[in-house]
N, C-alpha and C. Protein backbone atom coordinates (compact mmCIF):
# COMPACT_ATOMS: atom_id res chain seq x y z
N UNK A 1 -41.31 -18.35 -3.96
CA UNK A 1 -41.69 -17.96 -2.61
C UNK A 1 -41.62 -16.43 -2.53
N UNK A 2 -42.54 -15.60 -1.69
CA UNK A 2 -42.66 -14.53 -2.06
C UNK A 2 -41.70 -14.10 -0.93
N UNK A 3 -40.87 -12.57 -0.90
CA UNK A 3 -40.39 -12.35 0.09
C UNK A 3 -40.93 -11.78 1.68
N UNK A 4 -42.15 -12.06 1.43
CA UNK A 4 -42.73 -11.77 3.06
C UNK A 4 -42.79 -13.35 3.38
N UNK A 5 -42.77 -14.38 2.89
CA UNK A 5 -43.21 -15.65 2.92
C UNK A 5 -41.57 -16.27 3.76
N UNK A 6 -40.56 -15.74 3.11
CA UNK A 6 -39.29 -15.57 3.55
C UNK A 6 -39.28 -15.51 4.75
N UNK A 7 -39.37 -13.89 4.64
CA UNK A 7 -39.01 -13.10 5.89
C UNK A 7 -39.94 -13.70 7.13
N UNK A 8 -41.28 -14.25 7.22
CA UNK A 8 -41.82 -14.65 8.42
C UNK A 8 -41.22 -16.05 8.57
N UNK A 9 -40.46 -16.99 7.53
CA UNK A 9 -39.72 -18.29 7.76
C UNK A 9 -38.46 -18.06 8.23
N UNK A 10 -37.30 -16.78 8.00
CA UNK A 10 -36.27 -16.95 8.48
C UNK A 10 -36.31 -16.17 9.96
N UNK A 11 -37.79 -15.34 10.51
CA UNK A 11 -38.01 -15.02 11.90
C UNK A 11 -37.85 -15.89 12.80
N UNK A 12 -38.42 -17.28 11.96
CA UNK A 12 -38.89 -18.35 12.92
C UNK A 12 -37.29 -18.81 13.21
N UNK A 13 -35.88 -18.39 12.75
CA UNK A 13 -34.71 -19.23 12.83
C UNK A 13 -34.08 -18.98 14.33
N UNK A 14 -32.64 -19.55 14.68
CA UNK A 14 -32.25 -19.10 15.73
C UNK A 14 -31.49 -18.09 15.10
N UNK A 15 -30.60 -16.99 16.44
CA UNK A 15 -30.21 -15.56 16.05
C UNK A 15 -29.17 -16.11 15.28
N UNK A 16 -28.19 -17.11 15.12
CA UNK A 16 -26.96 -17.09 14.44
C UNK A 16 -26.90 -17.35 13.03
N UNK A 17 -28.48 -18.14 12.69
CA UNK A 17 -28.62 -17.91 11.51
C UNK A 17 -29.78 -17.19 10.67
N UNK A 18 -30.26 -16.44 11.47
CA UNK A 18 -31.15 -15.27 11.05
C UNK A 18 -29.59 -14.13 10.81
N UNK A 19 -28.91 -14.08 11.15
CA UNK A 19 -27.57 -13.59 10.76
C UNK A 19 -26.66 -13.51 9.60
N UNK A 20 -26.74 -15.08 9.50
CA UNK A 20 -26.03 -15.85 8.31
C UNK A 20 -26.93 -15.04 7.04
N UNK A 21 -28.22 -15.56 6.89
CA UNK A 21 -28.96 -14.83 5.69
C UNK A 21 -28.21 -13.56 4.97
N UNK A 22 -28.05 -12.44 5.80
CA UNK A 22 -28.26 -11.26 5.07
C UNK A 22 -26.49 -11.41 5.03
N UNK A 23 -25.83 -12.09 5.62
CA UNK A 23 -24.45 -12.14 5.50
C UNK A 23 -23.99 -12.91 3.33
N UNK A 24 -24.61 -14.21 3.59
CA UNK A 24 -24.44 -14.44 2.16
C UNK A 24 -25.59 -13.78 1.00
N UNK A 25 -26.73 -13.11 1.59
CA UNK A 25 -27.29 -12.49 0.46
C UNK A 25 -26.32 -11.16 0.06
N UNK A 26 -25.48 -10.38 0.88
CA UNK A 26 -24.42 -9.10 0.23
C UNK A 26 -23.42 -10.02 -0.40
N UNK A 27 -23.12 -11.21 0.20
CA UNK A 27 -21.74 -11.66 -0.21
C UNK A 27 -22.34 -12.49 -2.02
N UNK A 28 -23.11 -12.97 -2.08
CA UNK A 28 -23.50 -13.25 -3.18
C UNK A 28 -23.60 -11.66 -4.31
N UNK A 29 -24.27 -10.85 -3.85
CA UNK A 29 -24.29 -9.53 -4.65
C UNK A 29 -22.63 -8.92 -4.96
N UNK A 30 -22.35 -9.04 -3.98
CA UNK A 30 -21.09 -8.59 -3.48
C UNK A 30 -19.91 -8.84 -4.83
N UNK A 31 -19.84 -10.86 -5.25
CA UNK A 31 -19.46 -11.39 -5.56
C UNK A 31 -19.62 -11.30 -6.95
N UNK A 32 -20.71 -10.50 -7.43
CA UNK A 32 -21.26 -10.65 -8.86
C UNK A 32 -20.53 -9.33 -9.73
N UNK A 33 -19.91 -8.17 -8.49
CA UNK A 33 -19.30 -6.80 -9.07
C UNK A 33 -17.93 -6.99 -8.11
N UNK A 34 -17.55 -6.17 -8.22
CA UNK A 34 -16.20 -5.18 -7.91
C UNK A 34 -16.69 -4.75 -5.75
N UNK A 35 -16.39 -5.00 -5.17
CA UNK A 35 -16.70 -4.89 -3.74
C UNK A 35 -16.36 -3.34 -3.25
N UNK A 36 -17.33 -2.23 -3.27
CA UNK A 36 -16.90 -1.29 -2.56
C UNK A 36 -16.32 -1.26 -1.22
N UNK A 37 -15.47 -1.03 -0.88
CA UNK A 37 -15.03 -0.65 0.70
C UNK A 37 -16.18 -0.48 1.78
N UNK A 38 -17.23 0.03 1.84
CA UNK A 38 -18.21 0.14 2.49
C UNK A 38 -18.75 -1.11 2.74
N UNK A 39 -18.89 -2.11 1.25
CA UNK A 39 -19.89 -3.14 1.62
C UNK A 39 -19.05 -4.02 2.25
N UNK A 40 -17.24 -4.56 2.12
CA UNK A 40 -16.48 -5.34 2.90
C UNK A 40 -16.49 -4.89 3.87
N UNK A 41 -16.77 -3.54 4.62
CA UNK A 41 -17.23 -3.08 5.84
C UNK A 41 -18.08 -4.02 6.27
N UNK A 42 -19.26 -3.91 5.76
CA UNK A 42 -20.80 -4.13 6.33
C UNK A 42 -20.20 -5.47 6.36
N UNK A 43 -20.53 -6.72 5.30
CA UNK A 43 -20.02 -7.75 5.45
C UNK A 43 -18.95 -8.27 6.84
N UNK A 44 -17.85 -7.90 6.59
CA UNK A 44 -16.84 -7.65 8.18
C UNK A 44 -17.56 -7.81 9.33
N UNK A 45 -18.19 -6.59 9.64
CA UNK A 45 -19.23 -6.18 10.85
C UNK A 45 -20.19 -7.66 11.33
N UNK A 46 -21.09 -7.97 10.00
CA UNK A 46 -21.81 -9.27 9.97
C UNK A 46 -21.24 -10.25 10.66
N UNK A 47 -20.22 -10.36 10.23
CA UNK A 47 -19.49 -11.45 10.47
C UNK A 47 -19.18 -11.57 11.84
N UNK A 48 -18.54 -10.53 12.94
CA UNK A 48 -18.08 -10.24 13.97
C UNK A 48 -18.97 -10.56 14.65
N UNK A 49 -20.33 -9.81 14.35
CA UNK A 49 -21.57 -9.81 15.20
C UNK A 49 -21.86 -11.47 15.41
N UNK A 50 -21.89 -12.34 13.88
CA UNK A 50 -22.27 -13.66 13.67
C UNK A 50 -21.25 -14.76 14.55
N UNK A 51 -19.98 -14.75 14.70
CA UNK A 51 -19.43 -15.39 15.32
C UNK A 51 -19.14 -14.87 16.56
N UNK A 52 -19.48 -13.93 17.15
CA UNK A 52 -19.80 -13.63 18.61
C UNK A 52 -18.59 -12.58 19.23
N UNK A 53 -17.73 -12.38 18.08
CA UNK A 53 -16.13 -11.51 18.41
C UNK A 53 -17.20 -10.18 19.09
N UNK A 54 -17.81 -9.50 18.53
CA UNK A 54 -18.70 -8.58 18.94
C UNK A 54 -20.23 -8.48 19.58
N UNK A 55 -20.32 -8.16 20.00
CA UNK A 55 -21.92 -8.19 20.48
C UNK A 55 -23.25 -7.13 19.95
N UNK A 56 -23.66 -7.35 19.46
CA UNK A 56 -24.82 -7.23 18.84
C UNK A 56 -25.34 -6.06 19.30
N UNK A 57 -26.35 -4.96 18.97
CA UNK A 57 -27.69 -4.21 19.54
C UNK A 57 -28.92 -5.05 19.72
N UNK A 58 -29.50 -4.33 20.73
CA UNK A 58 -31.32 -4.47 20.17
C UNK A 58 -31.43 -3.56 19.65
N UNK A 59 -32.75 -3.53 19.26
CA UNK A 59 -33.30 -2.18 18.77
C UNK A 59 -33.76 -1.12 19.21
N UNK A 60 -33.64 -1.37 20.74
CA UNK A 60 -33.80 -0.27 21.61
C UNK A 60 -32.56 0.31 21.81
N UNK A 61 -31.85 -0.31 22.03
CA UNK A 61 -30.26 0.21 22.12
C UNK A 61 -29.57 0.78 20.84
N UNK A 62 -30.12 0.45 19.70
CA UNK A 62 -29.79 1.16 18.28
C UNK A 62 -30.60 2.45 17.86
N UNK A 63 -31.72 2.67 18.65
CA UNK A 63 -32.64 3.93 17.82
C UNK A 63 -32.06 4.33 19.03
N UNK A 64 -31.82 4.54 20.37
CA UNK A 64 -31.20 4.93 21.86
C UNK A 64 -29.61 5.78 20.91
N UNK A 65 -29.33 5.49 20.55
CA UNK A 65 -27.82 5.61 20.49
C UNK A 65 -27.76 6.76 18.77
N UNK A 66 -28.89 6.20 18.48
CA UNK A 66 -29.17 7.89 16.98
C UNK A 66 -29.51 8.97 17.53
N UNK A 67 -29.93 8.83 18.60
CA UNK A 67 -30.71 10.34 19.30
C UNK A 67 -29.85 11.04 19.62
């Protein structure tokens, strides 16, 4: 399956597991080396966002907040 073929199938998901995805695709990479501090960051973060401890951006509120 190609990865645009992916990416327009896991659009179609709901938000908690359009979430999940990129959570076990680092944790699989993650898992294969030595875990920099940064990426148990990112991972962490995922997670918070995924089980609802935190609340999320849009993307208006994320390019809003670089300026």
């Amino acid at each position: 399956m190609l990865t645009a073929e992916i990416s327009r199938s896991a659009l179609k998901l709901p938000p908690a597991e359009r979430l999940e995805l990129p959570r076990q695709s680092v944790e699989s990479v993650a898992q294969a080396q030595p875990s920099p501090d940064h990426l148990n960051e990112g991972v962490r973060r995922m997670e918070e966002v995924t089980t609802g401890k935190v609340a999320g951006m849009t993307e208006e509120q994320y390019r809003a907040a670089g300026r």
